[in-house]
C-alpha atoms as a PDB file:
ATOM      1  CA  UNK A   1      65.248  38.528 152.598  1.00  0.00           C
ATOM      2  CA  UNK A   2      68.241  39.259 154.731  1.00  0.00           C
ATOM      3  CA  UNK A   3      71.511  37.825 154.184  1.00  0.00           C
ATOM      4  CA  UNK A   4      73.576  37.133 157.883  1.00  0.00           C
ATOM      5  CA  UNK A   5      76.901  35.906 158.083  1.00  0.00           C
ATOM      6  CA  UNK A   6      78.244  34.336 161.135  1.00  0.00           C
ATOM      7  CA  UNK A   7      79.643  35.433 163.585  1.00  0.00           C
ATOM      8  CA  UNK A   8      76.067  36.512 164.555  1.00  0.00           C
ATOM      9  CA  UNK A   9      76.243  40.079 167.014  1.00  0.00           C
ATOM     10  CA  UNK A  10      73.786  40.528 169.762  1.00  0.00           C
ATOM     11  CA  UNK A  11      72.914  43.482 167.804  1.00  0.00           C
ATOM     12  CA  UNK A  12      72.210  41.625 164.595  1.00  0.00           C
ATOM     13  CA  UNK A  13      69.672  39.088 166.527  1.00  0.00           C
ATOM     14  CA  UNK A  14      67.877  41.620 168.385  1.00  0.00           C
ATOM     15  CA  UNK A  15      67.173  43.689 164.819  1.00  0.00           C
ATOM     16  CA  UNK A  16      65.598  41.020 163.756  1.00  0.00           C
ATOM     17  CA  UNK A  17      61.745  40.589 163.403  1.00  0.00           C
ATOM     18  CA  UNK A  18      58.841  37.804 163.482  1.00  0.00           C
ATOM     19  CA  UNK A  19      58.796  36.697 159.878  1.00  0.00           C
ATOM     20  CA  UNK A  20      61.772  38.098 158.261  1.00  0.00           C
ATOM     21  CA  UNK A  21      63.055  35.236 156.018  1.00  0.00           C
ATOM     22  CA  UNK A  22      66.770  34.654 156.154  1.00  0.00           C
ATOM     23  CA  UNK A  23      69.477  33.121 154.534  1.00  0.00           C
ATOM     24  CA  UNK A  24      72.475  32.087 156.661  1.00  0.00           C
ATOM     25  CA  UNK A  25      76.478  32.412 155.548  1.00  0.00           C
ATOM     26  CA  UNK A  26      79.179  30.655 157.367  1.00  0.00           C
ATOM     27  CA  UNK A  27      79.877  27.706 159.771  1.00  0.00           C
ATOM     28  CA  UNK A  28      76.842  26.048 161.401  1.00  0.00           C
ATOM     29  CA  UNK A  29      76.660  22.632 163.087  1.00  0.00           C
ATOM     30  CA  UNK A  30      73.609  19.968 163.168  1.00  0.00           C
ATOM     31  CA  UNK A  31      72.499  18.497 166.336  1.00  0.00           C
ATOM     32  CA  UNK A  32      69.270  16.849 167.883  1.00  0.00           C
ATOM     33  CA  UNK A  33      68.619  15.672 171.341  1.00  0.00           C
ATOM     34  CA  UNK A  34      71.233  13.208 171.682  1.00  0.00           C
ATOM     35  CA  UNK A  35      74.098  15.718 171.082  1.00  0.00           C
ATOM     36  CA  UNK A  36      72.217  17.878 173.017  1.00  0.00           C
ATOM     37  CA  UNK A  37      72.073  16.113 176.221  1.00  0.00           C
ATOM     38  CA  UNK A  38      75.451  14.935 175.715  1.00  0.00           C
ATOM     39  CA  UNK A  39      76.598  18.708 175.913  1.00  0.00           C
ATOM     40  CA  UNK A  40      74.441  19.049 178.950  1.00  0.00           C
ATOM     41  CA  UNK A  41      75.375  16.164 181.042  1.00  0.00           C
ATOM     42  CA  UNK A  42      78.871  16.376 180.082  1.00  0.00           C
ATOM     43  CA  UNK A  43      80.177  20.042 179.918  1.00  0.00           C
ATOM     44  CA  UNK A  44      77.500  22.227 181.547  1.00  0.00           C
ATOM     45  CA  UNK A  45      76.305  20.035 184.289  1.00  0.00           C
ATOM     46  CA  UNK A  46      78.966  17.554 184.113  1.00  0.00           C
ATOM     47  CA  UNK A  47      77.138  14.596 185.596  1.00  0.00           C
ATOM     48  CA  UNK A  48      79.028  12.115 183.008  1.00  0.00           C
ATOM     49  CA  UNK A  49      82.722  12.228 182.855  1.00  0.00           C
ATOM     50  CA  UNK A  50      83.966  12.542 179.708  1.00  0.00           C
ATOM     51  CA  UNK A  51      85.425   9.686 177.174  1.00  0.00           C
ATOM     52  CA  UNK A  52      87.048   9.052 174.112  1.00  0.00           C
ATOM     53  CA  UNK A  53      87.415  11.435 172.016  1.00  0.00           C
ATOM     54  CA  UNK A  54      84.562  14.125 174.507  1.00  0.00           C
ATOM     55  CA  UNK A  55      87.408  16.618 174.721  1.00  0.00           C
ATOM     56  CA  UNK A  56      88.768  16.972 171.958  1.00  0.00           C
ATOM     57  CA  UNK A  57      84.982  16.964 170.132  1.00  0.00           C
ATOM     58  CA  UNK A  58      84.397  20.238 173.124  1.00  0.00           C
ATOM     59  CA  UNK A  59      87.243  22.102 172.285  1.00  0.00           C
ATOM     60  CA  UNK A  60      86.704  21.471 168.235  1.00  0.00           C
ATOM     61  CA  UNK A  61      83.000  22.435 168.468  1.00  0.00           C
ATOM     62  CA  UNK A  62      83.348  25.418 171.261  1.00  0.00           C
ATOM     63  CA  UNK A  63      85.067  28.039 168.814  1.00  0.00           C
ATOM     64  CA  UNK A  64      82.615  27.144 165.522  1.00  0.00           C
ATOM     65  CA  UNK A  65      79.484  27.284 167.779  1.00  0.00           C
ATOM     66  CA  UNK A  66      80.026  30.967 169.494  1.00  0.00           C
ATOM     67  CA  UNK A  67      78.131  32.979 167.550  1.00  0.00           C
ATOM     68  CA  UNK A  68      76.740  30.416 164.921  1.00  0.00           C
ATOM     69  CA  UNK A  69      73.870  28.292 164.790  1.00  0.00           C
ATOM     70  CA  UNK A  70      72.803  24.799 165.493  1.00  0.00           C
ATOM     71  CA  UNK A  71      70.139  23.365 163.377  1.00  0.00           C
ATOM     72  CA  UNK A  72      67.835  20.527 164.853  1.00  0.00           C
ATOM     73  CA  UNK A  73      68.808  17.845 161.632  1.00  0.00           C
ATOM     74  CA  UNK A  74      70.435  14.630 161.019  1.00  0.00           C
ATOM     75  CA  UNK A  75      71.066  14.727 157.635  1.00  0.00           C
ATOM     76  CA  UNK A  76      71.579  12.291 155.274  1.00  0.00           C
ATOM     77  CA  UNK A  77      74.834  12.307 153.927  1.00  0.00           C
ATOM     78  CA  UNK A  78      76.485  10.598 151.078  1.00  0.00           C
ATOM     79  CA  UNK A  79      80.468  10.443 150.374  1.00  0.00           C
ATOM     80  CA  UNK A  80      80.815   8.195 154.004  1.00  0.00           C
ATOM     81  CA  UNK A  81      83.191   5.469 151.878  1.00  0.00           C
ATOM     82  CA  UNK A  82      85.566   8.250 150.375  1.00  0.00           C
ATOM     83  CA  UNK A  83      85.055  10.388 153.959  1.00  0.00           C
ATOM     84  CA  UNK A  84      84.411  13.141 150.990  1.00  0.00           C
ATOM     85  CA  UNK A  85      81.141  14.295 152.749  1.00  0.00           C
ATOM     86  CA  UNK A  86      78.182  16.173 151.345  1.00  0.00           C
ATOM     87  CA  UNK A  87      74.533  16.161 152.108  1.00  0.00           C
ATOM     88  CA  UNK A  88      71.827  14.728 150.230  1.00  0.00           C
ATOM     89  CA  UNK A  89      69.125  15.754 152.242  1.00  0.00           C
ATOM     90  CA  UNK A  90      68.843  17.944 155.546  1.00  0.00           C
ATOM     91  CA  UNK A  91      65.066  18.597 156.918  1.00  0.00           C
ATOM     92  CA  UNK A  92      64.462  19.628 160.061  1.00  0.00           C
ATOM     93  CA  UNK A  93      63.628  17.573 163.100  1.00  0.00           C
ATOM     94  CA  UNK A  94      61.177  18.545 165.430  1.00  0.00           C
ATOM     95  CA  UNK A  95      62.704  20.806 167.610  1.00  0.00           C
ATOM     96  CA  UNK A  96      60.997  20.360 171.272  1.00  0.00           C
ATOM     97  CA  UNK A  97      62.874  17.412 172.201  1.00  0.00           C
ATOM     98  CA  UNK A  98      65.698  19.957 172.706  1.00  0.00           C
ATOM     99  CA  UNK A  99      63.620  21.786 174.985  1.00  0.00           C
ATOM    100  CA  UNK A 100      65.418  20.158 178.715  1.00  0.00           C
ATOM    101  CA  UNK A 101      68.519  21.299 176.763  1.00  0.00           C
ATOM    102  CA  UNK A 102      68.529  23.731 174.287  1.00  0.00           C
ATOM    103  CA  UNK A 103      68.533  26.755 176.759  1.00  0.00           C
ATOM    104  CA  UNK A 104      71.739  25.635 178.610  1.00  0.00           C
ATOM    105  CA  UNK A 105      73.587  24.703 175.357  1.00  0.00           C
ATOM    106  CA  UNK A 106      72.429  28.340 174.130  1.00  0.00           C
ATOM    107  CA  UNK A 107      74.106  30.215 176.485  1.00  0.00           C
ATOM    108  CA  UNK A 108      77.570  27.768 177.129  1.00  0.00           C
ATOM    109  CA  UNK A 109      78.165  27.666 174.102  1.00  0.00           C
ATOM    110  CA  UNK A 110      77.282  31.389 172.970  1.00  0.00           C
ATOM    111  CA  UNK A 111      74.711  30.073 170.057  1.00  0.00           C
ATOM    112  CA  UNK A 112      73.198  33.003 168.574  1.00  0.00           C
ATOM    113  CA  UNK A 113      70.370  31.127 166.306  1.00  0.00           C
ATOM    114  CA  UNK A 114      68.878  27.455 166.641  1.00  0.00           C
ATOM    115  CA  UNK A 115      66.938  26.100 163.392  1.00  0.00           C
ATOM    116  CA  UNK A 116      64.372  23.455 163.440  1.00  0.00           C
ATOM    117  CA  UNK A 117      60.625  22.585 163.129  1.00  0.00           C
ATOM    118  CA  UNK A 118      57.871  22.644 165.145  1.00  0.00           C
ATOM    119  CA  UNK A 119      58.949  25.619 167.932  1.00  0.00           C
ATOM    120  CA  UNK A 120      60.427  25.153 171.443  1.00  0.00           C
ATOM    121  CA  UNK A 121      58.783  25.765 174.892  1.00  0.00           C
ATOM    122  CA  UNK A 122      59.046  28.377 177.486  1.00  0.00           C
ATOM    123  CA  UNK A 123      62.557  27.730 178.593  1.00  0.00           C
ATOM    124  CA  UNK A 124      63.994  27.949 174.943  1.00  0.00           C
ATOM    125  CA  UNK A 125      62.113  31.200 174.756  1.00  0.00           C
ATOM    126  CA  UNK A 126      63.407  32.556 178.233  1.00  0.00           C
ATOM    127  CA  UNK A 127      67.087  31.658 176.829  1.00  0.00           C
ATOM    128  CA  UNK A 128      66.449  33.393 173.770  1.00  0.00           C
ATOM    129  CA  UNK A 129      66.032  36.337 175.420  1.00  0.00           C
ATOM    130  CA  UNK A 130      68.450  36.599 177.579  1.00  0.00           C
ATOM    131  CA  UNK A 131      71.477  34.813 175.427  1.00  0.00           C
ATOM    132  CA  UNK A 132      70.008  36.115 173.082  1.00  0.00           C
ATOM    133  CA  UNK A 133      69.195  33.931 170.406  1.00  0.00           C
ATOM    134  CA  UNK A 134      66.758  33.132 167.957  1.00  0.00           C
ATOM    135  CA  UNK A 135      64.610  30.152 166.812  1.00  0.00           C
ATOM    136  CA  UNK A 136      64.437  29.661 162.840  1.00  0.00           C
ATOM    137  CA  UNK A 137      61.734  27.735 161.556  1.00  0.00           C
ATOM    138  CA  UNK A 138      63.284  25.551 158.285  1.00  0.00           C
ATOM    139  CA  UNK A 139      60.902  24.323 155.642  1.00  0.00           C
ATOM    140  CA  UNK A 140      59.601  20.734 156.055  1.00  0.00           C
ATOM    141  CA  UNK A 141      59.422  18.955 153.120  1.00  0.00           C
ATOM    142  CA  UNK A 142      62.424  20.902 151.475  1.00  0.00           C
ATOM    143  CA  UNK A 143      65.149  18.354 152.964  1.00  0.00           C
ATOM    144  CA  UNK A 144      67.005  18.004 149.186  1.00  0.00           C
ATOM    145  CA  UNK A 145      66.758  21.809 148.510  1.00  0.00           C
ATOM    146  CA  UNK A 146      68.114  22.457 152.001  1.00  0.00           C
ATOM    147  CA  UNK A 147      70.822  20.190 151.244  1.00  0.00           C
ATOM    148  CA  UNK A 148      71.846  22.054 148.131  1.00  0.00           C
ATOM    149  CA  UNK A 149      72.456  25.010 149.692  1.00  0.00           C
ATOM    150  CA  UNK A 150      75.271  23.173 152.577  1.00  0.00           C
ATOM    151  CA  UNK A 151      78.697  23.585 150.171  1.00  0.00           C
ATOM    152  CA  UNK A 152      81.224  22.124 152.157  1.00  0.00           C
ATOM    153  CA  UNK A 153      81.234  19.623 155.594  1.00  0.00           C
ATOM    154  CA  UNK A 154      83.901  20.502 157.275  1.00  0.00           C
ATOM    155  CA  UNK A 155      83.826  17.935 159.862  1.00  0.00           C
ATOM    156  CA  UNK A 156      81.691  14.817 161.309  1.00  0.00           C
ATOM    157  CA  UNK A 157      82.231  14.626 165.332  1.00  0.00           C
ATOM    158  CA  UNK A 158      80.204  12.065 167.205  1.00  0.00           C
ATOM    159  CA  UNK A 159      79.161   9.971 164.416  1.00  0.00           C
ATOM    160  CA  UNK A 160      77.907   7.591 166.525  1.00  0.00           C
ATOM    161  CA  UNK A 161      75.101   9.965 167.384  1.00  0.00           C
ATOM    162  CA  UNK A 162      73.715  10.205 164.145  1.00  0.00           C
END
C-alpha cells in the first residue's frame, strides 16, 4: 500500500500504477454532481452569476482543492446541532454523473485525484491525462469504515447541496 500526502505532485500521480491500493493524508473535499455543475456554470464557464455566499465558498475551496482530491460522496454526518461535525458514514456515489463536469473542475481547480464508484467516461479520462489526475475507486459497502478513517471536518460550504 502506498501512503500519499497532499499536496499531490504531477510526479507522484504519474508513478502511480493500475491497482496500487492507497491511503490518502491531508485535506480532501466531497462533492457530487450538484457541486460539480455549480463549479462549472459558475467559475469556469460562468453562465450563472454568482450569489450569496458563491465567492467567498470559491476562494475558501480554490487553495484546499489544488493538489488534493475530491471524492464523489455525500456523507452522512452527525454533530449538525452542536456544528461539531464528524462523519458517520461516507460511501461513494456513482461517479459518471460527474462526467459533463469532472474534466473542467480537474484542471481549474488543479485536482490531482477524484474518488468514487463506478468509473468515469472518456472525457474524465482525457483530463486525467493531461491535468493529470487520477480516478480512485472507494469500496462500496464500506461507507462506516470509510467514515472512520475522516478525523476532522474542517468545514461544510454549500450545505444546501447536500
Amino acid at each position: 500500500m502506498h501512503t500519499l500526502t497532499m499536496p499531490l505532485s504531477d510526479e507522484t500521480i504519474r508513478s502511480l500504477k493500475v491497482g496500487d491500493s492507497l491511503a490518502l493524508n491531508g485535506v480532501m473535499m466531497t462533492g457530487r454532481d450538484t457541486v460539480h455543475k455549480w463549479m462549472v456554470d459558475t467559475f469556469i464557464k460562468k453562465t450563472r452569476q454568482p450569489q450569496g455566499d458563491d465567492l467567498e465558498v470559491y476562494e475558501a475551496i480554490k487553495p484546499l482543492l489544488a493538489g488534493s482530491v475530491i471524492y464523489h460522496c455525500g456523507p452522512v454526518v452527525g454533530g449538525l446541532d452542536t456544528k461539531q461535525y464528524r462523519f458517520v458514514a461516507a460511501g461513494p456515489t456513482t461517479s459518471i454523473r460527474e462526467e459533463p463536469y469532472q474534466g473542467l473542475v480537474m484542471d481549474h481547480f488543479k485536482i490531482k485525484g477524484v474518488i468514487g464508484k463506478g468509473g468515469m467516461g472518456a472525457k474524465t479520462l482525457k483530463a486525467c491525462q493531461e491535468v493529470p489526475c487520477v480516478y480512485l475507486h472507494a469500496i462500496g459497502g464500506a461507507a462506516s469504515l470509510i467514515a472512520q478513517t475522516v478525523t476532522r471536518v474542517l468545514g461544510v460550504y454549500k450545505y444546501d447541496f447536500g
